[in-house]
PDB file of N, CA and C in Angstrom:
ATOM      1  N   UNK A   1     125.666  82.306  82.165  1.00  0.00           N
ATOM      2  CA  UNK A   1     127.014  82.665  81.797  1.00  0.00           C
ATOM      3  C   UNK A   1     127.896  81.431  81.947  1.00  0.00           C
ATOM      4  N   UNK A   2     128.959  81.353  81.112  1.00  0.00           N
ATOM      5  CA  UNK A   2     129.460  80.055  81.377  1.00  0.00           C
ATOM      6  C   UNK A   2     131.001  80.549  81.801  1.00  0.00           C
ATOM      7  N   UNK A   3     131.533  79.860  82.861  1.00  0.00           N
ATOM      8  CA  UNK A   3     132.992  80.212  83.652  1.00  0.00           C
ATOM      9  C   UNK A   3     133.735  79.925  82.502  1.00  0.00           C
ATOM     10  N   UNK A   4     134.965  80.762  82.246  1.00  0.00           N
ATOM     11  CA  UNK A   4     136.016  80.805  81.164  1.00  0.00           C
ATOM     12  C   UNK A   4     137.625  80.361  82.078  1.00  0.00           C
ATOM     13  N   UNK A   5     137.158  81.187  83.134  1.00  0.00           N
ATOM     14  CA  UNK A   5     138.308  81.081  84.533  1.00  0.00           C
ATOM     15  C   UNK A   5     138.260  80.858  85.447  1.00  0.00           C
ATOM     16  N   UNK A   6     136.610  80.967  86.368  1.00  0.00           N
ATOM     17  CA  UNK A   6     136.802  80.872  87.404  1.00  0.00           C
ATOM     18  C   UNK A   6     136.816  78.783  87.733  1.00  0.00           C
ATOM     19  N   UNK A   7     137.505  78.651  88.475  1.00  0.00           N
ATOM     20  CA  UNK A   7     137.380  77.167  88.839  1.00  0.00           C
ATOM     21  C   UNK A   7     136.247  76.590  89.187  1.00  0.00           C
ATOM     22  N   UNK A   8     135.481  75.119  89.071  1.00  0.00           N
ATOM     23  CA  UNK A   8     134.595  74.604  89.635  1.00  0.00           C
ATOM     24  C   UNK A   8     134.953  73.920  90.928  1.00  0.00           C
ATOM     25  N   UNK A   9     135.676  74.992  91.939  1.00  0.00           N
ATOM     26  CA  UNK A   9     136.057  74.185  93.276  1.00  0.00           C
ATOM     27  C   UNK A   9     135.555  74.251  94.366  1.00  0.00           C
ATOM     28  N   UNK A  10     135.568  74.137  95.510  1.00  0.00           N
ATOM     29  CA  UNK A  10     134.542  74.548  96.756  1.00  0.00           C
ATOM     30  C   UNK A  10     135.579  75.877  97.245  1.00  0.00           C
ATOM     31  N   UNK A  11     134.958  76.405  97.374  1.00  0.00           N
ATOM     32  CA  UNK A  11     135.112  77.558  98.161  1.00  0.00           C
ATOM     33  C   UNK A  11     134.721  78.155  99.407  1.00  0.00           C
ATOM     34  N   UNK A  12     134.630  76.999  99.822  1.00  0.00           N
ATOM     35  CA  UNK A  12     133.768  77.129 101.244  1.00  0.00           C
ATOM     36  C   UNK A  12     134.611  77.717 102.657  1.00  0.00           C
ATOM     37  N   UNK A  13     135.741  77.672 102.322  1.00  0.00           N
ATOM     38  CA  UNK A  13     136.974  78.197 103.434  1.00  0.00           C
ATOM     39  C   UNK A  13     136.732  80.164 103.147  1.00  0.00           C
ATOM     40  N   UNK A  14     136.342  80.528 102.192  1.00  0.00           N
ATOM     41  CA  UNK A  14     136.217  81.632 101.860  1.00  0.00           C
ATOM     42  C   UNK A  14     134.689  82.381 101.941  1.00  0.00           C
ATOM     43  N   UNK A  15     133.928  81.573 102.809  1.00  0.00           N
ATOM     44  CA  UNK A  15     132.517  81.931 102.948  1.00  0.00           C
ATOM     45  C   UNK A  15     132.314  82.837 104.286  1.00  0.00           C
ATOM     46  N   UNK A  16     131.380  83.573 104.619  1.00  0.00           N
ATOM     47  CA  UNK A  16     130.882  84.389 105.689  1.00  0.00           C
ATOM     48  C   UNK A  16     131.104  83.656 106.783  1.00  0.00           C
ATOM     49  N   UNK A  17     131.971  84.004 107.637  1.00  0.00           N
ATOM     50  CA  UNK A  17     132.405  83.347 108.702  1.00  0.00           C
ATOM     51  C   UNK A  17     134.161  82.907 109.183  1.00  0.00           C
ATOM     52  N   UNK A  18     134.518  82.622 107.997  1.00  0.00           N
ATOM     53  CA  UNK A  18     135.900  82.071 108.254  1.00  0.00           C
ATOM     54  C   UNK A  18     137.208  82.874 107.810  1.00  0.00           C
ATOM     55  N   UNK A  19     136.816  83.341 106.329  1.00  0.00           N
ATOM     56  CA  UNK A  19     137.832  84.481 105.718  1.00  0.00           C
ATOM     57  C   UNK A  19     137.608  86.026 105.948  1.00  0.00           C
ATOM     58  N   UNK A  20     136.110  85.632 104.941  1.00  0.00           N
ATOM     59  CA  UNK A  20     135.461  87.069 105.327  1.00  0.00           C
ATOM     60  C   UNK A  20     134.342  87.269 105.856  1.00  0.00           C
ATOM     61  N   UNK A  21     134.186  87.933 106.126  1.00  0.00           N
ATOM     62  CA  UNK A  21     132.973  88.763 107.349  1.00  0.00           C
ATOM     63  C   UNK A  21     131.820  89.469 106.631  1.00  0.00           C
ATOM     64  N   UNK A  22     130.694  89.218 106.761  1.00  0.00           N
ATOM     65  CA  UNK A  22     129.483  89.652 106.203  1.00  0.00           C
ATOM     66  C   UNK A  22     129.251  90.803 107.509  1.00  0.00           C
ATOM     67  N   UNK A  23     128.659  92.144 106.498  1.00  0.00           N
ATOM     68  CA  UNK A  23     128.124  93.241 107.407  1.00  0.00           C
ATOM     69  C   UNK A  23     126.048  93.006 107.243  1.00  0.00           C
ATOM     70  N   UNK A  24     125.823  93.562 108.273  1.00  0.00           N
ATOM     71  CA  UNK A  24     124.460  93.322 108.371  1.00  0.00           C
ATOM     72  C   UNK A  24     123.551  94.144 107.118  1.00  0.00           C
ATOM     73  N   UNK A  25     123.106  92.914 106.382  1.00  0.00           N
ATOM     74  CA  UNK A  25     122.372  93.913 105.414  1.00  0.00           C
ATOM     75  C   UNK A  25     123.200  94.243 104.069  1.00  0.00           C
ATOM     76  N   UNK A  26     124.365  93.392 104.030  1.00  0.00           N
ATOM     77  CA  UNK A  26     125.067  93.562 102.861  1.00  0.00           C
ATOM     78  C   UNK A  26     124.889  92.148 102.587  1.00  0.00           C
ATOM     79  N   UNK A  27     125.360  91.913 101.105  1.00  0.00           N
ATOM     80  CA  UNK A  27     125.381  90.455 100.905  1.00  0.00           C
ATOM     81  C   UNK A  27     127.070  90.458 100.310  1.00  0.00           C
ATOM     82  N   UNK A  28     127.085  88.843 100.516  1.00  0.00           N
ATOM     83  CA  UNK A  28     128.901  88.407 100.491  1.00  0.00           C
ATOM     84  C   UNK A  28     129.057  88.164  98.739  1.00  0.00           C
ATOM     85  N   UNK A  29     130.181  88.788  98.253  1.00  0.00           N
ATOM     86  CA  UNK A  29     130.604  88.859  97.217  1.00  0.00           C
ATOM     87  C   UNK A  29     131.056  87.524  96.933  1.00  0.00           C
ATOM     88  N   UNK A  30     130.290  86.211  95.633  1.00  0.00           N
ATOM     89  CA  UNK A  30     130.535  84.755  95.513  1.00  0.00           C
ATOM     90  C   UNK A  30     132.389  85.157  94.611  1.00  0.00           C
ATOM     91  N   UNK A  31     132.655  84.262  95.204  1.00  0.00           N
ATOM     92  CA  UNK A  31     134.683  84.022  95.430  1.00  0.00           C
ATOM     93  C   UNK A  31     134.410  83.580  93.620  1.00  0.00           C
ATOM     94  N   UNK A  32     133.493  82.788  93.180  1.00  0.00           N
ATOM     95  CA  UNK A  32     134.100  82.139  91.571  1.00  0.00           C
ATOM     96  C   UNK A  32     133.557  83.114  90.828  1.00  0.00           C
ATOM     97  N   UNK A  33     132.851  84.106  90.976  1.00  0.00           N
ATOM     98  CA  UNK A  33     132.359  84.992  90.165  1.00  0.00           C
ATOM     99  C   UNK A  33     133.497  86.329  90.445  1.00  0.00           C
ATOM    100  N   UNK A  34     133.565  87.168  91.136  1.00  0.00           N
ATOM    101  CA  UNK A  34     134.826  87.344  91.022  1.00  0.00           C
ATOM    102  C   UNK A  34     136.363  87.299  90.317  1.00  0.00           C
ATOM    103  N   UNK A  35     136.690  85.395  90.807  1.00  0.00           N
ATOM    104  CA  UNK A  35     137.431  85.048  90.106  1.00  0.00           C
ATOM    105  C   UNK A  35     137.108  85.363  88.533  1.00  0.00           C
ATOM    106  N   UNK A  36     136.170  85.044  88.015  1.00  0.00           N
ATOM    107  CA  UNK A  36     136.013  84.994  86.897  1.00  0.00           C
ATOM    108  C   UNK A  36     135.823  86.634  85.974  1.00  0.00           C
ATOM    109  N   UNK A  37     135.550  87.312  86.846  1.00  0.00           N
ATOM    110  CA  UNK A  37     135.354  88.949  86.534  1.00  0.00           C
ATOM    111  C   UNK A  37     136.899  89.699  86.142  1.00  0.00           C
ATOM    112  N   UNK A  38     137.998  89.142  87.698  1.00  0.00           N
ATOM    113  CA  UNK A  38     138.710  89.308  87.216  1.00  0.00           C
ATOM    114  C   UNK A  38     139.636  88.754  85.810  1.00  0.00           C
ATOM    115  N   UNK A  39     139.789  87.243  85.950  1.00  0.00           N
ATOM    116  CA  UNK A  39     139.988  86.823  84.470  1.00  0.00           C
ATOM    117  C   UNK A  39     139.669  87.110  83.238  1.00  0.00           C
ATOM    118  N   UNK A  40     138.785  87.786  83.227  1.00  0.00           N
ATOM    119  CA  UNK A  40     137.825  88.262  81.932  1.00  0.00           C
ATOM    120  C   UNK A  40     138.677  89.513  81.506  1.00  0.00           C
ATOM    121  N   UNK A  41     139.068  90.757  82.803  1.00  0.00           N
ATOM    122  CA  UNK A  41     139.493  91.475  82.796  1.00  0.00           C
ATOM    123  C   UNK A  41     140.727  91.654  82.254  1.00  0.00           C
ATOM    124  N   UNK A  42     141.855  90.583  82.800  1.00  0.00           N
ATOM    125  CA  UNK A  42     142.816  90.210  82.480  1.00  0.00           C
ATOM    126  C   UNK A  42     143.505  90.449  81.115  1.00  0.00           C
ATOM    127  N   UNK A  43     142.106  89.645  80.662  1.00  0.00           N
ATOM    128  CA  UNK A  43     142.250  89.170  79.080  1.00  0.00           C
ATOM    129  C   UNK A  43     142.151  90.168  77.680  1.00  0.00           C
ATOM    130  N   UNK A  44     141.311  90.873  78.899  1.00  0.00           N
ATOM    131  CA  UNK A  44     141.417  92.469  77.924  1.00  0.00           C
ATOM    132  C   UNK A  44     142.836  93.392  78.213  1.00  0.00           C
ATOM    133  N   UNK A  45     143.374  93.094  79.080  1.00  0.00           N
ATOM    134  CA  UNK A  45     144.706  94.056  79.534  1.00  0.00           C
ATOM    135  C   UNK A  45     146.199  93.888  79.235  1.00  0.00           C
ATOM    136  N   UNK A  46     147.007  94.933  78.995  1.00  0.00           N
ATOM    137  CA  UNK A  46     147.863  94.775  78.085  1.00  0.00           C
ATOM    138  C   UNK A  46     149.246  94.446  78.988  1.00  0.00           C
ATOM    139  N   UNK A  47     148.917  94.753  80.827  1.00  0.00           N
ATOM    140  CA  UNK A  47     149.720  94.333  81.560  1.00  0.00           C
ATOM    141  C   UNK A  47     149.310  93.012  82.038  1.00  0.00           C
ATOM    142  N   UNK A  48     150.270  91.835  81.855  1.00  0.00           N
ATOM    143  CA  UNK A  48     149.571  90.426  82.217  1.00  0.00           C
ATOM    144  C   UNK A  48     149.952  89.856  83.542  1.00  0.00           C
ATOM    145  N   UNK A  49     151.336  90.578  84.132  1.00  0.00           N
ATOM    146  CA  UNK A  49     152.243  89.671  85.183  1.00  0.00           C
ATOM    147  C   UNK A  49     152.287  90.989  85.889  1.00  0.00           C
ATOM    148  N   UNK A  50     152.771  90.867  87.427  1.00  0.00           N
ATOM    149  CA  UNK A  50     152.778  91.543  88.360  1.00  0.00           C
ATOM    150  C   UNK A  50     151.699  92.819  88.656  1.00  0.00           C
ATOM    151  N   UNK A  51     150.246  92.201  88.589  1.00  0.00           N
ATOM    152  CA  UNK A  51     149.075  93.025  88.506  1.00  0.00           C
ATOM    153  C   UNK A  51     149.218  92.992  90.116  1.00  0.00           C
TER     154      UNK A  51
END
């Protein structure tokens, strides 16, 4: 898949440990995929500002 939105930045302040918290046996939701899920979303929606 190729990123449309999400940034190529480190995201490492936002990893298991510092922002958010991993539960045992779950896995941590990646921050640029996300980003990019929501952007995608965005782009389909007819409200653009104060989401």
């Amino acid at each position: 898949m190729e990123y449309k939105y999400g940034k190529n930045d480190n995201y490492e302040d936002f990893s298991a440990g510092r922002v958010l918290y991993s539960i045992k046996g779950m896995t941590n939701f990646p921050v640029r995929l996300a980003q990019e899920i929501y952007g995608r979303c965005l782009q389909h929606s007819r409200k653009k500002n104060n989401i």
